[in-house]
PDB file of N, CA and C in Angstrom:
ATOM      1  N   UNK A   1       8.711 193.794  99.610  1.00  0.00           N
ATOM      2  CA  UNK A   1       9.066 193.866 101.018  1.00  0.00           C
ATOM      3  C   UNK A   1       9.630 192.517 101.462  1.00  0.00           C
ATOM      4  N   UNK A   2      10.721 192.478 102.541  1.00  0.00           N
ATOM      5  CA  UNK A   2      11.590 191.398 102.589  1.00  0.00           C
ATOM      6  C   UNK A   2      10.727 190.698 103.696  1.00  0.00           C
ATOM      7  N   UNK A   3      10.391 189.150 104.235  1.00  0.00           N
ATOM      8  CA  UNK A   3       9.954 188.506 105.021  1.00  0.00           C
ATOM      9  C   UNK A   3      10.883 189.050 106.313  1.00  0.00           C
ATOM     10  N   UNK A   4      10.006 188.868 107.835  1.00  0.00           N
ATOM     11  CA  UNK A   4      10.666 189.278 108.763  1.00  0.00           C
ATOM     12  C   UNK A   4      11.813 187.773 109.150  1.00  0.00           C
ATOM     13  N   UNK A   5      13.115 188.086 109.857  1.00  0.00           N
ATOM     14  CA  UNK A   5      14.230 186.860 109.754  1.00  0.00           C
ATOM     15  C   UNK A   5      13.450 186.235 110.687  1.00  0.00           C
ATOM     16  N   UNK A   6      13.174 184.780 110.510  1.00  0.00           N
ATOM     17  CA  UNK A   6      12.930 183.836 111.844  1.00  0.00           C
ATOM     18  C   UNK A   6      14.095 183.097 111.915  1.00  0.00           C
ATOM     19  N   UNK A   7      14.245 182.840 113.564  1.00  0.00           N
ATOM     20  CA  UNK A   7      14.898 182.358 113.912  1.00  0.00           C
ATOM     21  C   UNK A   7      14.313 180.531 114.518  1.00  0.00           C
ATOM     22  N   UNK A   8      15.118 179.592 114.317  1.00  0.00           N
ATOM     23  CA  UNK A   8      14.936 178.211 114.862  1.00  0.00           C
ATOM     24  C   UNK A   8      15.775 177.025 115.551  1.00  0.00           C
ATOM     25  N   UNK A   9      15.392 176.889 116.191  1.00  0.00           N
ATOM     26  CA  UNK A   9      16.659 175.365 117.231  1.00  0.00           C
ATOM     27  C   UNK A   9      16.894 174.531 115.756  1.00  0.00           C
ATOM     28  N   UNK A  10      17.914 173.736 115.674  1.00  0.00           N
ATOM     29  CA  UNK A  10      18.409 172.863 115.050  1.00  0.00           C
ATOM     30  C   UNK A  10      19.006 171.670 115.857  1.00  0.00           C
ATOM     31  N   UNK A  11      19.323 170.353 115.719  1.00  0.00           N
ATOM     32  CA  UNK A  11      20.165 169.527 116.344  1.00  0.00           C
ATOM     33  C   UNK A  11      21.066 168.717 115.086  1.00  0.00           C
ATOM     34  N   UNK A  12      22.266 168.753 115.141  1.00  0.00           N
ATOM     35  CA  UNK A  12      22.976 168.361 114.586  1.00  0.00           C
ATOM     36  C   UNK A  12      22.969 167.080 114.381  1.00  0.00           C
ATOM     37  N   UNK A  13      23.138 166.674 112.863  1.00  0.00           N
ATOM     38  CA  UNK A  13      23.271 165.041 112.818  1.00  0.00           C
ATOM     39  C   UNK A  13      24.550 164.829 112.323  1.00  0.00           C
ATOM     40  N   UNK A  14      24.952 165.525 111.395  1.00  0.00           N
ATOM     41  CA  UNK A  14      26.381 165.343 110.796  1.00  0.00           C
ATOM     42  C   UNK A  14      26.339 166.691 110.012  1.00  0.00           C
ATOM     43  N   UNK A  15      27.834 166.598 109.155  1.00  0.00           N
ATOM     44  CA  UNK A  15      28.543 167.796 108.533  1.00  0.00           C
ATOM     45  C   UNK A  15      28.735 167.551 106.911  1.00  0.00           C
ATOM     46  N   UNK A  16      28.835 168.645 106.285  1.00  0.00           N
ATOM     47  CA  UNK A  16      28.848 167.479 105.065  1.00  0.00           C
ATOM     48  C   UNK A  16      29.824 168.911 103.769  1.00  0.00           C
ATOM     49  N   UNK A  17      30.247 168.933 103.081  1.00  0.00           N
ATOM     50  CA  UNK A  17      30.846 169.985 102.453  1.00  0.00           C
ATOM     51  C   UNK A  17      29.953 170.715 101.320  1.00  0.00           C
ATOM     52  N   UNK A  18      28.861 169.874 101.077  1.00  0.00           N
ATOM     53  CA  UNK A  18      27.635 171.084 100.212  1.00  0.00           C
ATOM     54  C   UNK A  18      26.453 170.754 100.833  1.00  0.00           C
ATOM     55  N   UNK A  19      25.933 171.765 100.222  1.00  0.00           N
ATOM     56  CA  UNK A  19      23.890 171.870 101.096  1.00  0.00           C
ATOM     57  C   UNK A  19      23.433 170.224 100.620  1.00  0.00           C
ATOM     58  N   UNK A  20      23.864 170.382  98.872  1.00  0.00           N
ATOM     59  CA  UNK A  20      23.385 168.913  98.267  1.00  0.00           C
ATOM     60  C   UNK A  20      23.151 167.894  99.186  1.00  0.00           C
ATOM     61  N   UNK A  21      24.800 167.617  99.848  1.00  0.00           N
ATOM     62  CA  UNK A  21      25.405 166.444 100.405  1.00  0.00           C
ATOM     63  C   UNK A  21      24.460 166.283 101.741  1.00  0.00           C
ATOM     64  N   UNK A  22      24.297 167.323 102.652  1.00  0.00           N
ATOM     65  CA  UNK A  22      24.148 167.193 103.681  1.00  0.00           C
ATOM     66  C   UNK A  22      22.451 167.177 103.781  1.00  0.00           C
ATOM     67  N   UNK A  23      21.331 167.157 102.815  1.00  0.00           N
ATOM     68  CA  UNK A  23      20.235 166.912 102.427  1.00  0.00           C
ATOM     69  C   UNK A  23      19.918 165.139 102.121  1.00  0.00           C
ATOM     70  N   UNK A  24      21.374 165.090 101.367  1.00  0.00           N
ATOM     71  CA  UNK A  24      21.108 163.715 100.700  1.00  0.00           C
ATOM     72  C   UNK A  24      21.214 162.810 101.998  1.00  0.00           C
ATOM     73  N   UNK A  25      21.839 163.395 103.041  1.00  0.00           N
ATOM     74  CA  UNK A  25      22.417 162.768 104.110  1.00  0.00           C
ATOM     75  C   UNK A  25      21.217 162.350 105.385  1.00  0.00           C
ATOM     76  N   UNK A  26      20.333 163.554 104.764  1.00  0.00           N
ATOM     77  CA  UNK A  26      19.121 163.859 105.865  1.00  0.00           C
ATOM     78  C   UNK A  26      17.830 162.487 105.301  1.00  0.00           C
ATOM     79  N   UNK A  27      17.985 162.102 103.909  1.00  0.00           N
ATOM     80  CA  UNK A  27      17.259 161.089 103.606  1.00  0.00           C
ATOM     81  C   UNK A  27      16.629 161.073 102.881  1.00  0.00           C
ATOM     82  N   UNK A  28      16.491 162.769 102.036  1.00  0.00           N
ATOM     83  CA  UNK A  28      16.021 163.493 100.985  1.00  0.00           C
ATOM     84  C   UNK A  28      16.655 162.421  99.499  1.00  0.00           C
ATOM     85  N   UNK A  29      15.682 162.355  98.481  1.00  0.00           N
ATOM     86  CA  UNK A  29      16.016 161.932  97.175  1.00  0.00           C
ATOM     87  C   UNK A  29      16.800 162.834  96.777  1.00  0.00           C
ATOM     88  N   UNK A  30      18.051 162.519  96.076  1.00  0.00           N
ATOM     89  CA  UNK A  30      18.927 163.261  95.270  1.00  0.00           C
ATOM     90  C   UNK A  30      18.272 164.502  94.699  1.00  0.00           C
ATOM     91  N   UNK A  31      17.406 163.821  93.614  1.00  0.00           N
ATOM     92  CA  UNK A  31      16.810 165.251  92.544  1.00  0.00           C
ATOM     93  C   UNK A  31      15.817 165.913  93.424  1.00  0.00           C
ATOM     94  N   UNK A  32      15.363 165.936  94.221  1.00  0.00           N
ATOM     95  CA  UNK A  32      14.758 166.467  95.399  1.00  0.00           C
ATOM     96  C   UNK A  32      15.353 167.881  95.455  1.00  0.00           C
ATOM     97  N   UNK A  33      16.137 167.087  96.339  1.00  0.00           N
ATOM     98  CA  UNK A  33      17.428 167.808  97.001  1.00  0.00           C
ATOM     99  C   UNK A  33      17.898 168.778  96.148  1.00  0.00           C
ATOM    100  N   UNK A  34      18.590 168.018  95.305  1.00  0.00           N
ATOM    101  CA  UNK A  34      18.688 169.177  94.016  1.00  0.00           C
ATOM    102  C   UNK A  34      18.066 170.401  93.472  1.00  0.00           C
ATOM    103  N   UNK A  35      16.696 170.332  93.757  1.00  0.00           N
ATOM    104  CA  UNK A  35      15.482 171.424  93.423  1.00  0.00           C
ATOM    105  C   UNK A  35      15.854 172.355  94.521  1.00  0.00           C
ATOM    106  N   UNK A  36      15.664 171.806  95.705  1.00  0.00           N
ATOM    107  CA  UNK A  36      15.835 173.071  96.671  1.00  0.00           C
ATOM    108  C   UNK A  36      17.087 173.256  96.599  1.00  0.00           C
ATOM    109  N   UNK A  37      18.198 172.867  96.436  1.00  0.00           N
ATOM    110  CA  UNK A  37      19.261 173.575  96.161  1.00  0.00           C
ATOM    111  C   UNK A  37      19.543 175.086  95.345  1.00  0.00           C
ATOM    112  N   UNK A  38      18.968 174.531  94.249  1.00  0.00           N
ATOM    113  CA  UNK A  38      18.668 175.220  93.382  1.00  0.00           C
ATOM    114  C   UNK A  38      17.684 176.552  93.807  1.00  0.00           C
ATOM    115  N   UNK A  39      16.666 175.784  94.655  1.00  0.00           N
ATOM    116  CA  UNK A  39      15.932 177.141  94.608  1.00  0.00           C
ATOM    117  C   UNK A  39      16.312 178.162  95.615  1.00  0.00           C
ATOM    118  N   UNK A  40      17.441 177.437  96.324  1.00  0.00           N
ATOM    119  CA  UNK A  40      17.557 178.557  97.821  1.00  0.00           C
ATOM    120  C   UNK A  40      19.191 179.383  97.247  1.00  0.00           C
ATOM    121  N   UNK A  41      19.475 178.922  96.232  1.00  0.00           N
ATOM    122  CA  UNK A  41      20.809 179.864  95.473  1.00  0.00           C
ATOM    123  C   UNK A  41      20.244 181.282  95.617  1.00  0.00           C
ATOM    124  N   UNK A  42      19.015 181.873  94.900  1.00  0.00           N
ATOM    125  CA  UNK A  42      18.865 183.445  95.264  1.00  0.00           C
ATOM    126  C   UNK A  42      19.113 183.975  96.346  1.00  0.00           C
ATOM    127  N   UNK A  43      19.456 182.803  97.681  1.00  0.00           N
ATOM    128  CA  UNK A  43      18.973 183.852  98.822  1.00  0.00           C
ATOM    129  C   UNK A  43      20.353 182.910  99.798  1.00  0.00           C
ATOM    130  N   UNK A  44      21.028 183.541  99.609  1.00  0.00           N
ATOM    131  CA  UNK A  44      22.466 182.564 100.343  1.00  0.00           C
ATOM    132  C   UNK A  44      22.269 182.817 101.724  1.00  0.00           C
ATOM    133  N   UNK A  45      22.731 182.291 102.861  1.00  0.00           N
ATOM    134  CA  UNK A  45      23.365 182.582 104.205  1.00  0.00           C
ATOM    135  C   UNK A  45      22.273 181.761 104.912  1.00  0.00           C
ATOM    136  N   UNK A  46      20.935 181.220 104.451  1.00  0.00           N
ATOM    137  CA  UNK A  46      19.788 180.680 105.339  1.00  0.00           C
ATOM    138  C   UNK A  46      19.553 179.431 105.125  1.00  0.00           C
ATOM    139  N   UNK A  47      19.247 178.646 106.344  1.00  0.00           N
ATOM    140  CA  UNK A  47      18.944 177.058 105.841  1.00  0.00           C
ATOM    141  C   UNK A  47      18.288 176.698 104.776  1.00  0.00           C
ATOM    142  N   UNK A  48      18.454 175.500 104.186  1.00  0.00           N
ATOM    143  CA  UNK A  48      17.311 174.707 103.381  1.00  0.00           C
ATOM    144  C   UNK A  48      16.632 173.708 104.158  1.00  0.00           C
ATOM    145  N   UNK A  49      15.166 173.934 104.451  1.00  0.00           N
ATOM    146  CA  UNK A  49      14.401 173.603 104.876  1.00  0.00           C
ATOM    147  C   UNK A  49      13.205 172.448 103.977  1.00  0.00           C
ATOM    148  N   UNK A  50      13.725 170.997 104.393  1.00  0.00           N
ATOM    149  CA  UNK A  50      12.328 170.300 103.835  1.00  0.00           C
ATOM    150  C   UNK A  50      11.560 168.995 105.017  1.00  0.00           C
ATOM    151  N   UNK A  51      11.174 168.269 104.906  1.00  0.00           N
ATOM    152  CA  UNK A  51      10.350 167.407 105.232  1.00  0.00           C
ATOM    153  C   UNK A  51      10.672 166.170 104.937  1.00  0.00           C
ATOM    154  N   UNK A  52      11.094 164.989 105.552  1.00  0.00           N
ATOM    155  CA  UNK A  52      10.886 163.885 105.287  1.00  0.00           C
ATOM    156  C   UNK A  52      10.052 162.970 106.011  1.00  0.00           C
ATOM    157  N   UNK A  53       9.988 161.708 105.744  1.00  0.00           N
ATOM    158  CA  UNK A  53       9.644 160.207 106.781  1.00  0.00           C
ATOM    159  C   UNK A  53       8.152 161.018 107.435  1.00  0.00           C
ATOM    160  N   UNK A  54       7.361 161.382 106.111  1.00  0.00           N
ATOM    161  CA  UNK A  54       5.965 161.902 106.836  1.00  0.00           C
ATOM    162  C   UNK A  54       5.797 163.057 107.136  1.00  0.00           C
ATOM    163  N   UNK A  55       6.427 164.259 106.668  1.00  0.00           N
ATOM    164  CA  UNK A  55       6.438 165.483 107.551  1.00  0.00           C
ATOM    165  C   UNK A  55       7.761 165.321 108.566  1.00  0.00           C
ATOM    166  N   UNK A  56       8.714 165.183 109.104  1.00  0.00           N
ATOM    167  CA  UNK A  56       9.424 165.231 109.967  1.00  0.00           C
ATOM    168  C   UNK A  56      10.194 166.612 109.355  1.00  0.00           C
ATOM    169  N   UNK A  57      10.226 167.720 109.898  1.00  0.00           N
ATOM    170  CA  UNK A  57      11.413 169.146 109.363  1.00  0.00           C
ATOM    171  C   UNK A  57      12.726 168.279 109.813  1.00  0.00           C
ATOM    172  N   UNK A  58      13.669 168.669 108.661  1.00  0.00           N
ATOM    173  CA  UNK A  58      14.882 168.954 108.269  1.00  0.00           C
ATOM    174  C   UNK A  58      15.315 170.002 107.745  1.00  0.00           C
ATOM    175  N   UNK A  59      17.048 170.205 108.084  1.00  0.00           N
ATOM    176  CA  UNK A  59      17.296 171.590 107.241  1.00  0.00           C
ATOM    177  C   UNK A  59      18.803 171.217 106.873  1.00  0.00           C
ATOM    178  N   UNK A  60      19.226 171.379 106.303  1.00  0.00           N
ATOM    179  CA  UNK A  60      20.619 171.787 105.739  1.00  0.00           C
ATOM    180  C   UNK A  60      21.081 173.383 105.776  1.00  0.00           C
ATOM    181  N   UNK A  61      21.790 173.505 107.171  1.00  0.00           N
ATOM    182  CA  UNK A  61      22.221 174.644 107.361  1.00  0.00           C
ATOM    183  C   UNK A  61      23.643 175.232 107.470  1.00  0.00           C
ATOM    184  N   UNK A  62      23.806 176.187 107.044  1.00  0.00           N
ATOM    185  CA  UNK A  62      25.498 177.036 106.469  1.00  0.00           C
ATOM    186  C   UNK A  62      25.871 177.066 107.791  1.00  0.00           C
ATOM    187  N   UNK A  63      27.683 176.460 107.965  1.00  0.00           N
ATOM    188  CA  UNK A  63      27.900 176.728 109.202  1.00  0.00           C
ATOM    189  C   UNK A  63      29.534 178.199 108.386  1.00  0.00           C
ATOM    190  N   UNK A  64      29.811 178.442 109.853  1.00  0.00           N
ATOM    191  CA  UNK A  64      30.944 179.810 109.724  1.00  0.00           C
ATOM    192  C   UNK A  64      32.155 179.228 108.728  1.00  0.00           C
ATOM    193  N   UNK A  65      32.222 177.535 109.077  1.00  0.00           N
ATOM    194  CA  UNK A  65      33.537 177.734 108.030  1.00  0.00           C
ATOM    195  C   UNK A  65      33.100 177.131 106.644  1.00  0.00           C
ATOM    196  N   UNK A  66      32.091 177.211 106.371  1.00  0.00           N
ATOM    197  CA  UNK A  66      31.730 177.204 104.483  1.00  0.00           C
ATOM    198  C   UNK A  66      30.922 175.438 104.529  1.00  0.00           C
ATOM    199  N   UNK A  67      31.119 174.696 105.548  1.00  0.00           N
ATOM    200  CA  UNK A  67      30.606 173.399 105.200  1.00  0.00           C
ATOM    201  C   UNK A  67      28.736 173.691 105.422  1.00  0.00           C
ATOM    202  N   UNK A  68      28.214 172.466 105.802  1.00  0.00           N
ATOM    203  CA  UNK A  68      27.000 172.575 105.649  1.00  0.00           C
ATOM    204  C   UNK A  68      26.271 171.534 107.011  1.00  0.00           C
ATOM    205  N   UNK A  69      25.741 171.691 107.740  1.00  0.00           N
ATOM    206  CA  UNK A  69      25.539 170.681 109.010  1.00  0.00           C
ATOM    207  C   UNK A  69      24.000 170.133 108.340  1.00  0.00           C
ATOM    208  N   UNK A  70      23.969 168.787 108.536  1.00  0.00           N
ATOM    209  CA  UNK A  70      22.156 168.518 108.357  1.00  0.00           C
ATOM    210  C   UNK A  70      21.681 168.338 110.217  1.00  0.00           C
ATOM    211  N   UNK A  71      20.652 168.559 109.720  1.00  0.00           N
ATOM    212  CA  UNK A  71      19.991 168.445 110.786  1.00  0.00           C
ATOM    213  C   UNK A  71      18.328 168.485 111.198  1.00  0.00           C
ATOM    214  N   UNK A  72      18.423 167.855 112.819  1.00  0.00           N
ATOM    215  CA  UNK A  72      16.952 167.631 112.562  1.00  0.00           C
ATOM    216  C   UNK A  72      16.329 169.078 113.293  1.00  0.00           C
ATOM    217  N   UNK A  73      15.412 169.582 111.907  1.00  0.00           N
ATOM    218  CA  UNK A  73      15.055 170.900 112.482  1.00  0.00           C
ATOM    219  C   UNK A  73      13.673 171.224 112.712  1.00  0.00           C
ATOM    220  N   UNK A  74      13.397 172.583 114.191  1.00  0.00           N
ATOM    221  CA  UNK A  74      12.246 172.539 114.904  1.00  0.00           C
ATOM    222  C   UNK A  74      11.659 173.869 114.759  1.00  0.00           C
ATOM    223  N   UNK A  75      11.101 174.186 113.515  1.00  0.00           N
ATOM    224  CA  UNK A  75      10.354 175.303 112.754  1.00  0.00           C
ATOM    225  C   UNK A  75       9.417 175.490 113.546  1.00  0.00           C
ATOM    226  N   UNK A  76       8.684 174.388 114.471  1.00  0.00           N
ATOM    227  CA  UNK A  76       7.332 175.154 115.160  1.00  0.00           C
ATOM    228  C   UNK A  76       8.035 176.107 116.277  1.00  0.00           C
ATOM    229  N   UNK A  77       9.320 175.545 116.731  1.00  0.00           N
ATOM    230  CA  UNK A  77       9.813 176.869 117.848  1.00  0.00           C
ATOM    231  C   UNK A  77      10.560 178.186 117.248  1.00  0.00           C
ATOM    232  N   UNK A  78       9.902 178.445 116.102  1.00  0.00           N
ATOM    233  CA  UNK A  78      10.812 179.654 115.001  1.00  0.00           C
ATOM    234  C   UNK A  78      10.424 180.776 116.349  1.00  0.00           C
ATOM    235  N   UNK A  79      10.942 181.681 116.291  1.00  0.00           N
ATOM    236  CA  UNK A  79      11.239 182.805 117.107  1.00  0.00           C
ATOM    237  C   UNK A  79      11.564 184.116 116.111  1.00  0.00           C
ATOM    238  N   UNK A  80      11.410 185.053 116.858  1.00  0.00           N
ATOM    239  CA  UNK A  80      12.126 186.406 115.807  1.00  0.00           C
ATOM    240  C   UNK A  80      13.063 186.931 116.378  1.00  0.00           C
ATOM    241  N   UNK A  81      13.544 186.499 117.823  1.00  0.00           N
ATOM    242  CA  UNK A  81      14.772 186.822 118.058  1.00  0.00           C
ATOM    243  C   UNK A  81      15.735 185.172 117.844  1.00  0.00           C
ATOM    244  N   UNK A  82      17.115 185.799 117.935  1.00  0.00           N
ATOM    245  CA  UNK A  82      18.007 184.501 117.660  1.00  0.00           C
ATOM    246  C   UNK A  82      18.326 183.946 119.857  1.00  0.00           C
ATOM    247  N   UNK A  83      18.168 184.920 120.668  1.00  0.00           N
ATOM    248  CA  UNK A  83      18.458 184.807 121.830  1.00  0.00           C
ATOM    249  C   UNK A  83      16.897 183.556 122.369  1.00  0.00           C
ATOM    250  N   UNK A  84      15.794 184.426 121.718  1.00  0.00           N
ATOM    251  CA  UNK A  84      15.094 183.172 122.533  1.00  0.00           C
ATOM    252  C   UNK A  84      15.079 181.804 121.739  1.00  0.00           C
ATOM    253  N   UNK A  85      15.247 181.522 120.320  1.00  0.00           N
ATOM    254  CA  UNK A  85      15.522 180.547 119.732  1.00  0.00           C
ATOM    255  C   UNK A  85      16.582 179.831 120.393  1.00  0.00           C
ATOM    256  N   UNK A  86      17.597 180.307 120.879  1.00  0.00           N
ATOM    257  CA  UNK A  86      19.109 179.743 121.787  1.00  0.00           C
ATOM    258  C   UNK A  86      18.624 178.559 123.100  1.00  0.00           C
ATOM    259  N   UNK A  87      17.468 179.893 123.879  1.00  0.00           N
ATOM    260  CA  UNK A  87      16.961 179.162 124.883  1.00  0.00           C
ATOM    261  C   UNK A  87      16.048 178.020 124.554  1.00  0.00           C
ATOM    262  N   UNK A  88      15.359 178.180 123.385  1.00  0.00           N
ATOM    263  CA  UNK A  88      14.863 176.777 123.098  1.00  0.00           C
ATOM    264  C   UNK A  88      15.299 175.523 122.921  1.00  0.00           C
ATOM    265  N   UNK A  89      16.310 175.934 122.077  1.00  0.00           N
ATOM    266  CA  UNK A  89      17.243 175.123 121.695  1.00  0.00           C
ATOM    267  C   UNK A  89      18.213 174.496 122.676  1.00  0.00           C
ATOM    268  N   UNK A  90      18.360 175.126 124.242  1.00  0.00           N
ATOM    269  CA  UNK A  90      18.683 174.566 125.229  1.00  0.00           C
ATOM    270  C   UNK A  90      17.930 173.362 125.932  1.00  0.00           C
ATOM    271  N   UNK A  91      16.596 173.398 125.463  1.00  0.00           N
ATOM    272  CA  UNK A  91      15.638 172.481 126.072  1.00  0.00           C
ATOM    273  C   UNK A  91      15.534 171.274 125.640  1.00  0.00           C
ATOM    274  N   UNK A  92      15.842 171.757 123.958  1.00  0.00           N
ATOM    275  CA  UNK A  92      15.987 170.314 122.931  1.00  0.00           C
ATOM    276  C   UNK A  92      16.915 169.664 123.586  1.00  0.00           C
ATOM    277  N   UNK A  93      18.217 169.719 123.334  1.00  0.00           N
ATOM    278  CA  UNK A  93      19.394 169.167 123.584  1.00  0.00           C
ATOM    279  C   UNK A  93      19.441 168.182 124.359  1.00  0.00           C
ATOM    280  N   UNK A  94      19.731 166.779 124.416  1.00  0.00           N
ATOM    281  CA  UNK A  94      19.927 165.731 124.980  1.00  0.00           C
ATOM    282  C   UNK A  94      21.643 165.965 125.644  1.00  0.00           C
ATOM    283  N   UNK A  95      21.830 165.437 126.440  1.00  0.00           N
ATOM    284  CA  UNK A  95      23.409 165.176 126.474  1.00  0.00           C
ATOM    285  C   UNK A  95      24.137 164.634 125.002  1.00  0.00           C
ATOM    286  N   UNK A  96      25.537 165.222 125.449  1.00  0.00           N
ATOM    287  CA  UNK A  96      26.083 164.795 124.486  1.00  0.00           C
ATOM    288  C   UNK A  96      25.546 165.280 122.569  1.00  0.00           C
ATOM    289  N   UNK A  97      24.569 165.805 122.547  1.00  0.00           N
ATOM    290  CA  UNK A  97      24.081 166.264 121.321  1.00  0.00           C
ATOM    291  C   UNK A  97      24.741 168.114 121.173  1.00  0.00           C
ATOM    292  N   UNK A  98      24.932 168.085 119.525  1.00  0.00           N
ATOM    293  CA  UNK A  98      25.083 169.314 119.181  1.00  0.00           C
ATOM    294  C   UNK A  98      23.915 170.223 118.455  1.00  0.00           C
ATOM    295  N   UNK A  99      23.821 171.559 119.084  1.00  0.00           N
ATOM    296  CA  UNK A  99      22.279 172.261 117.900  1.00  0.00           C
ATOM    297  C   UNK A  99      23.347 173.498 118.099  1.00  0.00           C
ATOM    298  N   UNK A 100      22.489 174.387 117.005  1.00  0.00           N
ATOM    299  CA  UNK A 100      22.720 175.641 116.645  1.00  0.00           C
ATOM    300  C   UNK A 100      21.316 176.026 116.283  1.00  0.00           C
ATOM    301  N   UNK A 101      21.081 177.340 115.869  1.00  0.00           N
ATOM    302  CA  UNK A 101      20.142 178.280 115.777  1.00  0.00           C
ATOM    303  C   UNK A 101      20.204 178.376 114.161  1.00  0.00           C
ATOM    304  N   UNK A 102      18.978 178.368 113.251  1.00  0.00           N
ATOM    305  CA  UNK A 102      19.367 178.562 112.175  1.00  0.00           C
ATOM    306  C   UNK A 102      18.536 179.399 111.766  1.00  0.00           C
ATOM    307  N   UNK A 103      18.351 180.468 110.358  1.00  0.00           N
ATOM    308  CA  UNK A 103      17.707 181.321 110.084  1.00  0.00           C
ATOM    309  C   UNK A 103      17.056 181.256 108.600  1.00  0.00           C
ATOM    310  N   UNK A 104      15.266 181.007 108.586  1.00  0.00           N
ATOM    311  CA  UNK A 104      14.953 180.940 107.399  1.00  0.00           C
ATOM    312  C   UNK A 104      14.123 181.745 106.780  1.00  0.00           C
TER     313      UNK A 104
END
């Protein structure tokens, strides 16, 4: 049986052209990085989700045109719809900052 989709706020830090890149970018060790790469290949279209600097969530998430955004991501506001994840994700947002909704 398939896990139900959660939905989560994200805030954008930068863009990067593979999941790799945009992990390595987040502050993740290379071969780290590499593992979850690796392990999230079975299941394409959903962030990679890890932890750095103590626990802090990060994700490396698929954007529409094939690159990869890192970002700093907020798993305790996961949601099961993508509409109230949106509104959360309205609250995060500082000026001037970019988020999206990501799905893990």
């Amino acid at each position: 049986m398939e896990a139900a989709r959660r939905y989560f706020p994200a805030v954008v830090r930068s863009e990067h052209e593979s999941a790799l890149d945009a992990l390595v970018a987040l502050d993740l060790p290379r071969d780290e990085a590499m593992d979850l790469v690796v392990a999230a290949w079975e299941r394409p279209g959903g962030a990679i989700v890890a932890a750095v600097d103590g626990g802090r969530p990060v994700a490396a998430v698929p954007l529409a045109d094939g690159r990869w955004a890192a970002c700093n991501a907020y798993p305790e506001h996961a949601c099961a719809s993508a509409a109230e994840a949106e509104r959360r994700l309205g609250r995060l947002l500082r000026r001037g900052r970019r988020g999206l909704v990501a799905t893990g």
